[in-house]
C-alpha atoms as a PDB file:
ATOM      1  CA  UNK A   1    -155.309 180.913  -8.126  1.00  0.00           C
ATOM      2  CA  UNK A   2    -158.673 182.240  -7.035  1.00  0.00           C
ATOM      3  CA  UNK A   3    -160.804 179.483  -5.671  1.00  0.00           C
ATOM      4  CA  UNK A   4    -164.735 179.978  -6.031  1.00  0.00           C
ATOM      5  CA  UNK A   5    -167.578 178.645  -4.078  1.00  0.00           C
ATOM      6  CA  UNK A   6    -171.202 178.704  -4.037  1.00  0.00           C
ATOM      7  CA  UNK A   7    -173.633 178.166  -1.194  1.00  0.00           C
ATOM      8  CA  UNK A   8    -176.599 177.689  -2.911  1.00  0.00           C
ATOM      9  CA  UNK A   9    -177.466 174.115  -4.345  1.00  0.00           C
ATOM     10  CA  UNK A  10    -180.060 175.663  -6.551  1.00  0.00           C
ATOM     11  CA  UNK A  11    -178.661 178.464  -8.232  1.00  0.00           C
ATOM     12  CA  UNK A  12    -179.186 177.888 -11.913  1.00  0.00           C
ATOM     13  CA  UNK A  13    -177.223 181.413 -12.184  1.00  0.00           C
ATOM     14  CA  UNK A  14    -174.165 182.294 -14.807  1.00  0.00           C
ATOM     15  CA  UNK A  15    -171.422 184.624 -13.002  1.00  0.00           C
ATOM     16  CA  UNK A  16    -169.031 187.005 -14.324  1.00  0.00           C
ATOM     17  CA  UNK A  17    -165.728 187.187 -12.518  1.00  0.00           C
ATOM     18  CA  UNK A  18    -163.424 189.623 -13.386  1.00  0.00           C
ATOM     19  CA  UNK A  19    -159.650 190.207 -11.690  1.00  0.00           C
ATOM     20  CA  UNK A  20    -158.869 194.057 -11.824  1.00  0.00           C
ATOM     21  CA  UNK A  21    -155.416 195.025 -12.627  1.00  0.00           C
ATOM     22  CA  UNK A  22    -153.418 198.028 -14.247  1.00  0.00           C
ATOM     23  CA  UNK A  23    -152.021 198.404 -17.285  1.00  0.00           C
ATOM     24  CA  UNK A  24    -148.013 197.237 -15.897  1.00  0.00           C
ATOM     25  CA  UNK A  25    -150.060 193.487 -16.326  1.00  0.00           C
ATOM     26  CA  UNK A  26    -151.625 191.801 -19.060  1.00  0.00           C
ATOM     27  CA  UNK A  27    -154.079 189.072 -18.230  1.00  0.00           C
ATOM     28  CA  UNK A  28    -154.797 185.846 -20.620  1.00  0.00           C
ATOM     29  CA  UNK A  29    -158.588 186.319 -19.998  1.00  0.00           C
ATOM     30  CA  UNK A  30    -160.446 189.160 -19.527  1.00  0.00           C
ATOM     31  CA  UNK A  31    -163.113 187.700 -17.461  1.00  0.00           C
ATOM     32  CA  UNK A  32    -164.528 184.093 -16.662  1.00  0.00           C
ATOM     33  CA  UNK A  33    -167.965 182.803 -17.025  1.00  0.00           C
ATOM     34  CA  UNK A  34    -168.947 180.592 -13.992  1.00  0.00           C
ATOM     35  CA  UNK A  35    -171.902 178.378 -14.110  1.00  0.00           C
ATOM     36  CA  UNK A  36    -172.561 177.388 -10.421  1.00  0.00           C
ATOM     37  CA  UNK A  37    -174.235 173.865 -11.343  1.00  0.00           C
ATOM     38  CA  UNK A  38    -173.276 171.583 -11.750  1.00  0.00           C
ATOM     39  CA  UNK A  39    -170.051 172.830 -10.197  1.00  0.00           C
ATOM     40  CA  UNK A  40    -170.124 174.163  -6.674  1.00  0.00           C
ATOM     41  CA  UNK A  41    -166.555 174.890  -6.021  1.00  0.00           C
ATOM     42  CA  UNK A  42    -164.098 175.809  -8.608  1.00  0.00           C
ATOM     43  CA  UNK A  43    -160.672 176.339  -8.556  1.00  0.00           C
ATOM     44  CA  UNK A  44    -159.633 178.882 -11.571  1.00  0.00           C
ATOM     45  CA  UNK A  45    -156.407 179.837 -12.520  1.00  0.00           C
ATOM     46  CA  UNK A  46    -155.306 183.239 -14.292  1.00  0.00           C
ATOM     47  CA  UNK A  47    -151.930 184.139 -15.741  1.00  0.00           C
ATOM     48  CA  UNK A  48    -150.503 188.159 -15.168  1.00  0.00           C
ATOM     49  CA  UNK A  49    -147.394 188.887 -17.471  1.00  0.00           C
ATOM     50  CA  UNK A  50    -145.858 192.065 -16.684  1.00  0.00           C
ATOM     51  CA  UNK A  51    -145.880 194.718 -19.057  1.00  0.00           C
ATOM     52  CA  UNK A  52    -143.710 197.430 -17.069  1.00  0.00           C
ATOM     53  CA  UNK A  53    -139.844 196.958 -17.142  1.00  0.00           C
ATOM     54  CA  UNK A  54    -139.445 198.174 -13.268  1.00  0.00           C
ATOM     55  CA  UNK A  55    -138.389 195.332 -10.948  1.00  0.00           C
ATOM     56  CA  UNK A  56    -139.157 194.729  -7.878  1.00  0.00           C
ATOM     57  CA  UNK A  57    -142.471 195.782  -7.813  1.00  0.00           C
ATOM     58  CA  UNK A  58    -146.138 195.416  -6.207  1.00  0.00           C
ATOM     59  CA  UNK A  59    -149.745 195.935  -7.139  1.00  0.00           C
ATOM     60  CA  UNK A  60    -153.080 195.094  -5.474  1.00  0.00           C
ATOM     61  CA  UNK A  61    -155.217 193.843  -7.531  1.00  0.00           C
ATOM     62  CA  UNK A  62    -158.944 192.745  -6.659  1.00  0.00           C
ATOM     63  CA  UNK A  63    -161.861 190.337  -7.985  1.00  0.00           C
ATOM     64  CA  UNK A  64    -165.643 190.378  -8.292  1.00  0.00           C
ATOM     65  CA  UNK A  65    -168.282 188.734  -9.051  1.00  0.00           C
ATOM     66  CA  UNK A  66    -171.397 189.888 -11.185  1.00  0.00           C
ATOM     67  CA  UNK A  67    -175.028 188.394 -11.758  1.00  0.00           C
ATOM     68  CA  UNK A  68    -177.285 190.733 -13.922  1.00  0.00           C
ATOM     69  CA  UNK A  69    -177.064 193.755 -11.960  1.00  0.00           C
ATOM     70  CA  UNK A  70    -175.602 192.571  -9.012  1.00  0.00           C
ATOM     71  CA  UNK A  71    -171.624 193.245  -7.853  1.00  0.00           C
ATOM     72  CA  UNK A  72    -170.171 190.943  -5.527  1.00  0.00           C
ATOM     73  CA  UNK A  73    -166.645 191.620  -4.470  1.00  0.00           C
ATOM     74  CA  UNK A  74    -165.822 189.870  -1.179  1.00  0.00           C
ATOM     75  CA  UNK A  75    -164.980 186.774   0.551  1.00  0.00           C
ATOM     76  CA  UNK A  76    -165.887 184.274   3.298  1.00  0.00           C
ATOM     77  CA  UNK A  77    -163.347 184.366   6.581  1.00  0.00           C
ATOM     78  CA  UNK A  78    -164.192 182.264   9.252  1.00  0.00           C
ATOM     79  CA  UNK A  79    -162.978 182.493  12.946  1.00  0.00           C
ATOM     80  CA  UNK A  80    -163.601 179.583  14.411  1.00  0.00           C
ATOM     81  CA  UNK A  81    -162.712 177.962  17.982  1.00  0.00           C
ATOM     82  CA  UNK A  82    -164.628 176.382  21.119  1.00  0.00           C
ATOM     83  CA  UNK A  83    -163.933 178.610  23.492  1.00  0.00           C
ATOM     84  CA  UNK A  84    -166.134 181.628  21.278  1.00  0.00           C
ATOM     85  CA  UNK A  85    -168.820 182.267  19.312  1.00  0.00           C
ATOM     86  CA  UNK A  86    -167.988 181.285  15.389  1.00  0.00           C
ATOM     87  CA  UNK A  87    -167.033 184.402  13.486  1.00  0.00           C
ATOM     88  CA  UNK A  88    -167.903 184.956   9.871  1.00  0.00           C
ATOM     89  CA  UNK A  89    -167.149 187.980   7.737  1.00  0.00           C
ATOM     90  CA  UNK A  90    -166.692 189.207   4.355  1.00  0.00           C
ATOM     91  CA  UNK A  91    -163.269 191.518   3.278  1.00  0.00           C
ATOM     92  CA  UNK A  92    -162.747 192.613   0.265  1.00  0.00           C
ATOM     93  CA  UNK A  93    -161.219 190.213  -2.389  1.00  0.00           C
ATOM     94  CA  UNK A  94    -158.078 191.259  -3.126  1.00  0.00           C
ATOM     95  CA  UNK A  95    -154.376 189.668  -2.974  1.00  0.00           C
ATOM     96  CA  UNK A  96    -150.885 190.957  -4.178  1.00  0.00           C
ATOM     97  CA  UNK A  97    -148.873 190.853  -8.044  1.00  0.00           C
ATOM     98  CA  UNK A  98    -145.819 190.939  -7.210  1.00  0.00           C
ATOM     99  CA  UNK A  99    -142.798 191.461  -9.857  1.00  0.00           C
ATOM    100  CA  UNK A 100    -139.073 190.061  -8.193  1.00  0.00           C
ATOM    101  CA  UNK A 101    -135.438 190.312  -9.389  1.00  0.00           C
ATOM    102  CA  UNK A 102    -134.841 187.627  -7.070  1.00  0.00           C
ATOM    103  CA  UNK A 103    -132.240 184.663  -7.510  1.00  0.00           C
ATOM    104  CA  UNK A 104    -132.778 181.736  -4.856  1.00  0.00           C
ATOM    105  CA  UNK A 105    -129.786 179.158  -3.975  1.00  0.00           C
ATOM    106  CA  UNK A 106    -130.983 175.868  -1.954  1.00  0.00           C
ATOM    107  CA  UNK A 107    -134.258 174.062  -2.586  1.00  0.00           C
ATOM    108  CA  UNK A 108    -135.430 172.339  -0.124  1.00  0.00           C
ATOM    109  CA  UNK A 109    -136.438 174.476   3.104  1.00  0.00           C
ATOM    110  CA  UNK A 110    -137.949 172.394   6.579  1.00  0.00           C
ATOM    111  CA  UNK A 111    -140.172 174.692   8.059  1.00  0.00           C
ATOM    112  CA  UNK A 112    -141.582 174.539  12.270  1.00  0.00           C
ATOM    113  CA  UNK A 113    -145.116 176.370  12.213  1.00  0.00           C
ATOM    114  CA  UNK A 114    -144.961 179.182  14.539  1.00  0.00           C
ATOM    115  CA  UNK A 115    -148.461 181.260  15.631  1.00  0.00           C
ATOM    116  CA  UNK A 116    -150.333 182.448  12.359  1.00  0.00           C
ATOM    117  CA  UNK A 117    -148.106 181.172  10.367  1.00  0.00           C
ATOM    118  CA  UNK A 118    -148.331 182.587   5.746  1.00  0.00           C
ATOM    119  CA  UNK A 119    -144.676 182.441   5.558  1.00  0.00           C
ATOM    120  CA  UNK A 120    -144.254 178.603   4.289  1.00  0.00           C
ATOM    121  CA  UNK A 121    -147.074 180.075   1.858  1.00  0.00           C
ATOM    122  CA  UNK A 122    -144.480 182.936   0.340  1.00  0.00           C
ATOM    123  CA  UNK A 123    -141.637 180.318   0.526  1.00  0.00           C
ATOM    124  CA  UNK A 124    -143.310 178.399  -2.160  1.00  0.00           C
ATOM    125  CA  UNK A 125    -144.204 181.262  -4.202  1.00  0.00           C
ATOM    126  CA  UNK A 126    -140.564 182.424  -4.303  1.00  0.00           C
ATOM    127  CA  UNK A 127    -139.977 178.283  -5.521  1.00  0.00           C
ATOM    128  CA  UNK A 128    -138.683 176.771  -2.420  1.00  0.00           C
ATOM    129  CA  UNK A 129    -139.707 172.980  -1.747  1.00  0.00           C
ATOM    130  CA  UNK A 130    -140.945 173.001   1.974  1.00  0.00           C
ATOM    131  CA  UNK A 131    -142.018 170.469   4.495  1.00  0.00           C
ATOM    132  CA  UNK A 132    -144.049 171.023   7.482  1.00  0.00           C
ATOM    133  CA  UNK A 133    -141.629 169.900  10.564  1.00  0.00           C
ATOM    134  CA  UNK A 134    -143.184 168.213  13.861  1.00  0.00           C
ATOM    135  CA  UNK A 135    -141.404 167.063  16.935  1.00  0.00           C
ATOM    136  CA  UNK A 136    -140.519 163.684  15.416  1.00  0.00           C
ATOM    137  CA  UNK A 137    -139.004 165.277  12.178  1.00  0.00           C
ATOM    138  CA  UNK A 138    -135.885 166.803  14.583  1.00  0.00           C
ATOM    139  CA  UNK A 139    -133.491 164.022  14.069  1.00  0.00           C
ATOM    140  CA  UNK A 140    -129.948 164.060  13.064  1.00  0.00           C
ATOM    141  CA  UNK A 141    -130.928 162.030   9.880  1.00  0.00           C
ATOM    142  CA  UNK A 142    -134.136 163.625   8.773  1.00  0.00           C
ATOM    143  CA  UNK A 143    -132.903 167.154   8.819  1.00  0.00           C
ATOM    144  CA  UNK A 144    -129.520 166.238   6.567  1.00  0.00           C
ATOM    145  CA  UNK A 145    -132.167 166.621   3.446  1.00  0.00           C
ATOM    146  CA  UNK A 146    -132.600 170.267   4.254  1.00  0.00           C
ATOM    147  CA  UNK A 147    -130.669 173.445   2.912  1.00  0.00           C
ATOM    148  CA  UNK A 148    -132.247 175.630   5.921  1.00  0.00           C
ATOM    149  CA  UNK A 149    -134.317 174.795   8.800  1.00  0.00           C
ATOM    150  CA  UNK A 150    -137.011 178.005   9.168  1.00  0.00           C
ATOM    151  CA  UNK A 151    -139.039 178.458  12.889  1.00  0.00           C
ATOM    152  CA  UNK A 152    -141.867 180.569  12.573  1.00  0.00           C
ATOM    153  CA  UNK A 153    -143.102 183.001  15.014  1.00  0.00           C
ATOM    154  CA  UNK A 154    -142.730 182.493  18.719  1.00  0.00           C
ATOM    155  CA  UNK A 155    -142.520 178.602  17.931  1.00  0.00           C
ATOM    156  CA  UNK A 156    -139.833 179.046  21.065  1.00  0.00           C
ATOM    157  CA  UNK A 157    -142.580 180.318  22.643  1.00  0.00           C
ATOM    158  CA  UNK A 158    -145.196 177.251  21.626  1.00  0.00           C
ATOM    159  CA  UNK A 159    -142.993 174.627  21.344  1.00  0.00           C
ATOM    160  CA  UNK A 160    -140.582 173.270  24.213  1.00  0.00           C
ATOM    161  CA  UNK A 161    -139.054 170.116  22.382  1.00  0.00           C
ATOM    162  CA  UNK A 162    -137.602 172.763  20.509  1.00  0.00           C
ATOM    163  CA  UNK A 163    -135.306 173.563  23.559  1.00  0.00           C
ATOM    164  CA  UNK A 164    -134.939 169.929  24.248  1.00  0.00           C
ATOM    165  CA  UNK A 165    -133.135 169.303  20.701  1.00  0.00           C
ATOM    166  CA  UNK A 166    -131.408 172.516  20.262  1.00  0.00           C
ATOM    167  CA  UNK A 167    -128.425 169.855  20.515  1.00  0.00           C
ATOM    168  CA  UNK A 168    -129.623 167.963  17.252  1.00  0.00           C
ATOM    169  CA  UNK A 169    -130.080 171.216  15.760  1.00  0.00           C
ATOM    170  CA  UNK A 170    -127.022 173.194  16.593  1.00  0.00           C
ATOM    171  CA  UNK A 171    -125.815 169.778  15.014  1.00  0.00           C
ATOM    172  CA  UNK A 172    -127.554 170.322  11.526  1.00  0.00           C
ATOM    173  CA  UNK A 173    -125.862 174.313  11.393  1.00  0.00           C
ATOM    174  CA  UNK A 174    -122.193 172.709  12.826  1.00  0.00           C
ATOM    175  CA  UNK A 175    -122.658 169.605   9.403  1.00  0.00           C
ATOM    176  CA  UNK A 176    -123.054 172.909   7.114  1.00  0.00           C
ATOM    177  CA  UNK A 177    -126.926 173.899   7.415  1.00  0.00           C
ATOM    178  CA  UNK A 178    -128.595 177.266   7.458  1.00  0.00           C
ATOM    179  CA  UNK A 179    -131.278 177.713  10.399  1.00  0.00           C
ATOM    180  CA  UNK A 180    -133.273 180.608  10.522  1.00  0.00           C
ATOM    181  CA  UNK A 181    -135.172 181.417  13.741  1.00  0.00           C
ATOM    182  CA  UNK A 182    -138.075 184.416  13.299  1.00  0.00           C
ATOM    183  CA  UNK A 183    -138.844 186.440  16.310  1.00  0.00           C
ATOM    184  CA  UNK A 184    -139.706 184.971  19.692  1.00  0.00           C
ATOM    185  CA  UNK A 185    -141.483 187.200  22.694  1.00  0.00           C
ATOM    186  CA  UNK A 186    -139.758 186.362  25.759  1.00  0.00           C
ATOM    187  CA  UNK A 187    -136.784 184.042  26.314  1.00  0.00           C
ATOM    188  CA  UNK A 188    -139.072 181.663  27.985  1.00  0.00           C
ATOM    189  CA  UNK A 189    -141.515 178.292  27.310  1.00  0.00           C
ATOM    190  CA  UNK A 190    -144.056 178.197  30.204  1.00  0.00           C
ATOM    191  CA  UNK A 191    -141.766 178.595  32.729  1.00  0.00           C
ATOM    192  CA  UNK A 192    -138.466 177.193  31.690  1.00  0.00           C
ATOM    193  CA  UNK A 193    -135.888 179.459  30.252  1.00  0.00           C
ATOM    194  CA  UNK A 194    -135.567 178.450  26.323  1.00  0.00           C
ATOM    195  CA  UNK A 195    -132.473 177.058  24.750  1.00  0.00           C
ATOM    196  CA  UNK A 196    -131.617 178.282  21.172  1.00  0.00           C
ATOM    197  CA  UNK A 197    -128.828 179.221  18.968  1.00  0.00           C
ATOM    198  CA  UNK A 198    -124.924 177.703  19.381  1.00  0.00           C
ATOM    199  CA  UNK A 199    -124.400 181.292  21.307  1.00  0.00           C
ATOM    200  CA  UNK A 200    -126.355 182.773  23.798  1.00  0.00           C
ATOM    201  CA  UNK A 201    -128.451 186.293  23.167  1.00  0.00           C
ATOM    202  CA  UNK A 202    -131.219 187.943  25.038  1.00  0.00           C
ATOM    203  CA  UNK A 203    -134.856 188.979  23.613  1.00  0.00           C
ATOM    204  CA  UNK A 204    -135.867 192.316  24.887  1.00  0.00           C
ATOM    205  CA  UNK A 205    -139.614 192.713  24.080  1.00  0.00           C
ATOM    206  CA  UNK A 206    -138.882 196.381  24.847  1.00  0.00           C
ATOM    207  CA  UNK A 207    -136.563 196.779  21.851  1.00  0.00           C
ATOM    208  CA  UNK A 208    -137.980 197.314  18.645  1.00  0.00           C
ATOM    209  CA  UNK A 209    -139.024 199.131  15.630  1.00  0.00           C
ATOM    210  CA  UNK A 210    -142.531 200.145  15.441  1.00  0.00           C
ATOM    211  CA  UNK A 211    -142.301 203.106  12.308  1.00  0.00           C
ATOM    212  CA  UNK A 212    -142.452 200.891   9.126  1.00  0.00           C
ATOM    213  CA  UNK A 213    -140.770 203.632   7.042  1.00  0.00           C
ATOM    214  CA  UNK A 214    -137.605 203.616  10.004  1.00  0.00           C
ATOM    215  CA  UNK A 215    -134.427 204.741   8.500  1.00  0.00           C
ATOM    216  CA  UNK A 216    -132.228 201.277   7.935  1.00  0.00           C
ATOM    217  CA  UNK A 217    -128.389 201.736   7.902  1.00  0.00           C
ATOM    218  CA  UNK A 218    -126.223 199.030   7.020  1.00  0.00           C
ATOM    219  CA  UNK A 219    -123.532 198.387   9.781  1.00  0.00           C
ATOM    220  CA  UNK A 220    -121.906 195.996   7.684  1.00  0.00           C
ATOM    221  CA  UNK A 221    -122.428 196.365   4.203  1.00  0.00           C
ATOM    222  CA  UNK A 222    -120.184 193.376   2.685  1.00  0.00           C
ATOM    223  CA  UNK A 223    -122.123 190.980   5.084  1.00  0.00           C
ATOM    224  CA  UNK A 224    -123.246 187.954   3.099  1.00  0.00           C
ATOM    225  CA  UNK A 225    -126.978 188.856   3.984  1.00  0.00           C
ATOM    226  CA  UNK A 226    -126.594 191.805   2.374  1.00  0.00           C
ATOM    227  CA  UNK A 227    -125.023 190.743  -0.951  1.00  0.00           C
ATOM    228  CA  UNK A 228    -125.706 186.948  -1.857  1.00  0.00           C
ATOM    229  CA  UNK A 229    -127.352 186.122  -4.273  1.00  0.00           C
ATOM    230  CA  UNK A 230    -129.072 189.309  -4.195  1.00  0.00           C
ATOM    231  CA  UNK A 231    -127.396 193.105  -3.639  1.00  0.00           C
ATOM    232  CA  UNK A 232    -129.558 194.071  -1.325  1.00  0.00           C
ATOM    233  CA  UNK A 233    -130.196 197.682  -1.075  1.00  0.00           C
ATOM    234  CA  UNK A 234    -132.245 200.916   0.649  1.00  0.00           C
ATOM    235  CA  UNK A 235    -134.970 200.785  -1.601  1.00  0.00           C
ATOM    236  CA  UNK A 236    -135.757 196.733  -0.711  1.00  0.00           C
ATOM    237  CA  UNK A 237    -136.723 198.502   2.869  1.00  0.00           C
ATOM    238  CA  UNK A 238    -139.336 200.599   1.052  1.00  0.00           C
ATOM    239  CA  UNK A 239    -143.344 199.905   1.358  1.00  0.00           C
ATOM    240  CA  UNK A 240    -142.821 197.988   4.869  1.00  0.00           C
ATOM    241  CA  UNK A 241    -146.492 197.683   6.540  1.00  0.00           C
ATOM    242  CA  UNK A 242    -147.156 198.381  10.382  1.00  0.00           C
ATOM    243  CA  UNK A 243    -143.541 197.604  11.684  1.00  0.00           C
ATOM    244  CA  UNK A 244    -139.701 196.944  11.055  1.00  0.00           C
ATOM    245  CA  UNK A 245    -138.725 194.751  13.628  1.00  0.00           C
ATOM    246  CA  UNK A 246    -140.157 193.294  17.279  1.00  0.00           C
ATOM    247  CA  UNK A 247    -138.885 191.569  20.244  1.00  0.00           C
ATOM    248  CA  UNK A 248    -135.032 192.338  19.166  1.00  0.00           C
ATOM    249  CA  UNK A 249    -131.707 190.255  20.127  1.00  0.00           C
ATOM    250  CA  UNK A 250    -130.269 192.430  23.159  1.00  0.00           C
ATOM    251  CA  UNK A 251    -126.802 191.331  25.082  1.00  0.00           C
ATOM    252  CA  UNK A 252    -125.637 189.003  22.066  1.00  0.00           C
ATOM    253  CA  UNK A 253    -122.429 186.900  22.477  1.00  0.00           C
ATOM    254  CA  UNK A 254    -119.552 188.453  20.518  1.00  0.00           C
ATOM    255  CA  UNK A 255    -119.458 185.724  18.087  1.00  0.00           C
ATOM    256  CA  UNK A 256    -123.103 187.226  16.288  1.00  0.00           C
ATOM    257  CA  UNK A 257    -122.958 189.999  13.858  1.00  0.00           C
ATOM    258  CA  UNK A 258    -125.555 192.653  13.356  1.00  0.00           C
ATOM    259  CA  UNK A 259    -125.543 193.903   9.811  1.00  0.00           C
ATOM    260  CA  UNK A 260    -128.322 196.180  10.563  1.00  0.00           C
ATOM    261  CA  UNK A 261    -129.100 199.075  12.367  1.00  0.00           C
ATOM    262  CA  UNK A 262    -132.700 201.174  12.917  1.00  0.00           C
ATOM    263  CA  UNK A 263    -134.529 202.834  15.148  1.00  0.00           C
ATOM    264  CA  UNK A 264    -137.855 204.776  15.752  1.00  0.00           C
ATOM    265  CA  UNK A 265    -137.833 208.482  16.020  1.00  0.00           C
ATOM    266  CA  UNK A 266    -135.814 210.014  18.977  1.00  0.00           C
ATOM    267  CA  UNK A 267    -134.582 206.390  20.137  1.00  0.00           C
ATOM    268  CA  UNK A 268    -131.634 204.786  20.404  1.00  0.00           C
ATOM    269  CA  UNK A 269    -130.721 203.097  17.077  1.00  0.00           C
ATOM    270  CA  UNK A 270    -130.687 199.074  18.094  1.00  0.00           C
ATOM    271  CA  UNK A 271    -128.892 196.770  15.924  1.00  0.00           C
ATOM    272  CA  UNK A 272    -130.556 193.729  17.426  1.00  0.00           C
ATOM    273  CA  UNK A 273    -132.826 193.175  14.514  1.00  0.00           C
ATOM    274  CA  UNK A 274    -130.848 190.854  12.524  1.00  0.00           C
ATOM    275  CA  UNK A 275    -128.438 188.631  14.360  1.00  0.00           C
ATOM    276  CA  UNK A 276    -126.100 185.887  12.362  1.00  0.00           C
ATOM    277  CA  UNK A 277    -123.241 183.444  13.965  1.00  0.00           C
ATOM    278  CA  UNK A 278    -121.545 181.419  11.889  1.00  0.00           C
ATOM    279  CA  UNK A 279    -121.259 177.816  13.738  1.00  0.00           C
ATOM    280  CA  UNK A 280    -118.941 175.008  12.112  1.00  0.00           C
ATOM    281  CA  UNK A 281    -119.345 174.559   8.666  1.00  0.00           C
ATOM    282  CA  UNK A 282    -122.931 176.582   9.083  1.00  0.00           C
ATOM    283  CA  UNK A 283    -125.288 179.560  10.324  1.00  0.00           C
ATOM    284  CA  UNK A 284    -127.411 180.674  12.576  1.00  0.00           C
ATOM    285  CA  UNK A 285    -130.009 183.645  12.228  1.00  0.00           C
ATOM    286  CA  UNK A 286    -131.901 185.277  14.804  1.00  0.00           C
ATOM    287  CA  UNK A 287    -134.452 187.355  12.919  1.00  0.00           C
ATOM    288  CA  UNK A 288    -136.671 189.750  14.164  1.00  0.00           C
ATOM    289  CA  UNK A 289    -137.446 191.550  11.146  1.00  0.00           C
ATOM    290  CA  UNK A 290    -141.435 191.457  10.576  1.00  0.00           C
ATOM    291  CA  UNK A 291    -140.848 188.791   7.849  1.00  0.00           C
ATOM    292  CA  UNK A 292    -144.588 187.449   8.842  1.00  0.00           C
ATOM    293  CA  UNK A 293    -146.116 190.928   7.738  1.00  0.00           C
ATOM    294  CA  UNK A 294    -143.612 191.964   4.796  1.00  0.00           C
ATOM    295  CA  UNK A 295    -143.853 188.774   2.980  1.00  0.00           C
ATOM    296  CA  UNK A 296    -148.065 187.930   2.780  1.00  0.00           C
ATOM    297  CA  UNK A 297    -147.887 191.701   1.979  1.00  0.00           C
ATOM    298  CA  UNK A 298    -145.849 190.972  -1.114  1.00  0.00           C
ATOM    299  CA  UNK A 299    -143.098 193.339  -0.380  1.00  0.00           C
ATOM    300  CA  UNK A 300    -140.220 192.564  -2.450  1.00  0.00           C
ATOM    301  CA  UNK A 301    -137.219 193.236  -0.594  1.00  0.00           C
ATOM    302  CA  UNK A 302    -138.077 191.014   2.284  1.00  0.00           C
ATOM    303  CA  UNK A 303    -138.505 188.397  -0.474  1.00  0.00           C
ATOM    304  CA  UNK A 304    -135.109 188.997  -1.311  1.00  0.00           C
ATOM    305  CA  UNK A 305    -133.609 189.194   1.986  1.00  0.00           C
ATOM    306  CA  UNK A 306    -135.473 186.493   2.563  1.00  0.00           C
ATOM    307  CA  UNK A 307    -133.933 184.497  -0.152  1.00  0.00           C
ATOM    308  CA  UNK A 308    -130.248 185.807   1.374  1.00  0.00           C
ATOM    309  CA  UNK A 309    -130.560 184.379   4.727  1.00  0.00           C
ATOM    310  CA  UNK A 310    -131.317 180.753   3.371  1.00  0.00           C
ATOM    311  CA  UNK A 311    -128.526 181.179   1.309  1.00  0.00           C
ATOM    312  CA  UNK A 312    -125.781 182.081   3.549  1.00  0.00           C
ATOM    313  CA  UNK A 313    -122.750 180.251   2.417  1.00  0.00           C
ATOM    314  CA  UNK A 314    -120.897 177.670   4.122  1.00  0.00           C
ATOM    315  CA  UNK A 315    -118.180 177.980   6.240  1.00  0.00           C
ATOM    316  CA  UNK A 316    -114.662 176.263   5.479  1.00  0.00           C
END
């Protein structure tokens, strides 16, 4: 969906707005006419079909925008808060095709906002239902309508009523739930010590995985996370940006098990990336893997790992 906007209440001008993409993807319009009056804003949609037969692909594509002679090819960010000056600046236009083999199981996802959240945004791509969460939500009754509860980053971090009902949720994974809890930076809220998971572990914010191209061995290959719905393999770890994995599980009770193992050149390989304990009839994840880079960057095998972790099956 690319959404365009004009500032100018007088512009009597015609645009030309073209979306720039390889041959692997055919495009049901080759370019759209915008009229900026009497429509300021415009939301236009274009379809991409894939024309190569690889899976589990990515392309960047970009947009512009062209009046007579004139090439436009940004877009408008805004930083805005009280405490600084408002911040406006122009990027390039460009966003991510992304081709899947991906199978999902589970629908409906409840999701806590962590800090800068775009993961609920990928969610829905991959066709996952998901609702926001708030302090209120966390009852035993409103989270029975979810297949997996999902905390975004350091929401431990933000958010101490998620200590205060680790109770109510432990209770949700012990009915048969799947809850999913992406990184945190310390093991404390202000300056209380955080309660999470039905097992304790430690976050060391000295252990992780800075080279995005780390080596990734699989400790425990028949692992669920590894093989349901989707066989997950070496190449899903290819194309990683900036990092693998931050703020890792250290001193985990014996009951979690680390299918994963990495490290950055002459380290130590850590296996604290990836963390699951199986609790009653459900799960628990402690995730550390940079799933809040790797999936806005439209890399496909976090998609699918992704899509793995909600779908751990239930315990008998």
């Amino acid at each position: 969906m690319l959404y365009v906007k004009s500032n100018s209440k007088d512009d009597l001008s015609k645009y030309t707005i073209e979306e720039n993409a390889s041959k692997d993807w055919k495009k049901n319009q080759k370019f759209i006419q915008y009229d900026v009056l009497p429509v300021l804003n415009k939301n236009i949609s274009t379809t991409f079909t894939p024309q190569s037969k690889l899976l589990n692909t990515k392309e960047e594509i970009s947009a512009n925008a062209k009046k007579n002679n004139e090439v436009y090819n940004g877009y408008t960010k805004t930083i805005s808060y009280d405490h600084i000056p408002t911040i406006t600046y122009f990027p390039e236009a460009k966003a991510n095709l992304v081709k899947l083999n991906i199978k999902i199981v589970g629908k409906k996802i409840g999701y806590i906002i962590g800090a800068g959240d775009k993961v609920p945004d990928a969610l829905k791509e991959m066709g996952y239902d998901v609702t926001t969460l708030i302090e209120k939500d966390i009852t035993d009754e409103n989270l029975k309508q979810f297949d997996a509860i999902i905390t975004g980053i350091r929401a431990y971090n933000l958010y101490e009523y998620l200590s205060d009902k680790n109770d109510i949720l432990m209770r949700y994974v012990q009915n048969g739930g799947n809850m999913i809890v992406q990184y945190m930076k310390s093991n404390q809220v202000g300056n209380k010590n955080i309660t999470v998971g039905p097992y304790p572990f430690t976050i060391s914010g000295g252990s992780r995985v800075t080279e995005e191209d780390a080596k990734v061995s699989f400790l425990l290959p028949d692992n669920p996370a590894l093989n349901y719905p989707n066989k997950i393999t070496q190449k899903d770890f290819d194309g990683w940006v900036q990092e693998r994995s931050t703020y890792q599980a250290v001193k985990s009770d014996s009951h979690y098990e680390t299918p994963l193992g990495m490290h950055d050149t002459d380290e130590d390989q850590s296996n604290g990336s990836l963390a699951i304990a199986k609790y009653g009839k459900g799960n628990f994840v402690y995730a550390s893997l940079v799933f809040f880079r790797q999936l806005p960057s439209g890399i496909p095998g976090a998609y699918r790992l992704m899509a793995n972790l909600i779908a751990l099956p239930k315990n008998k």
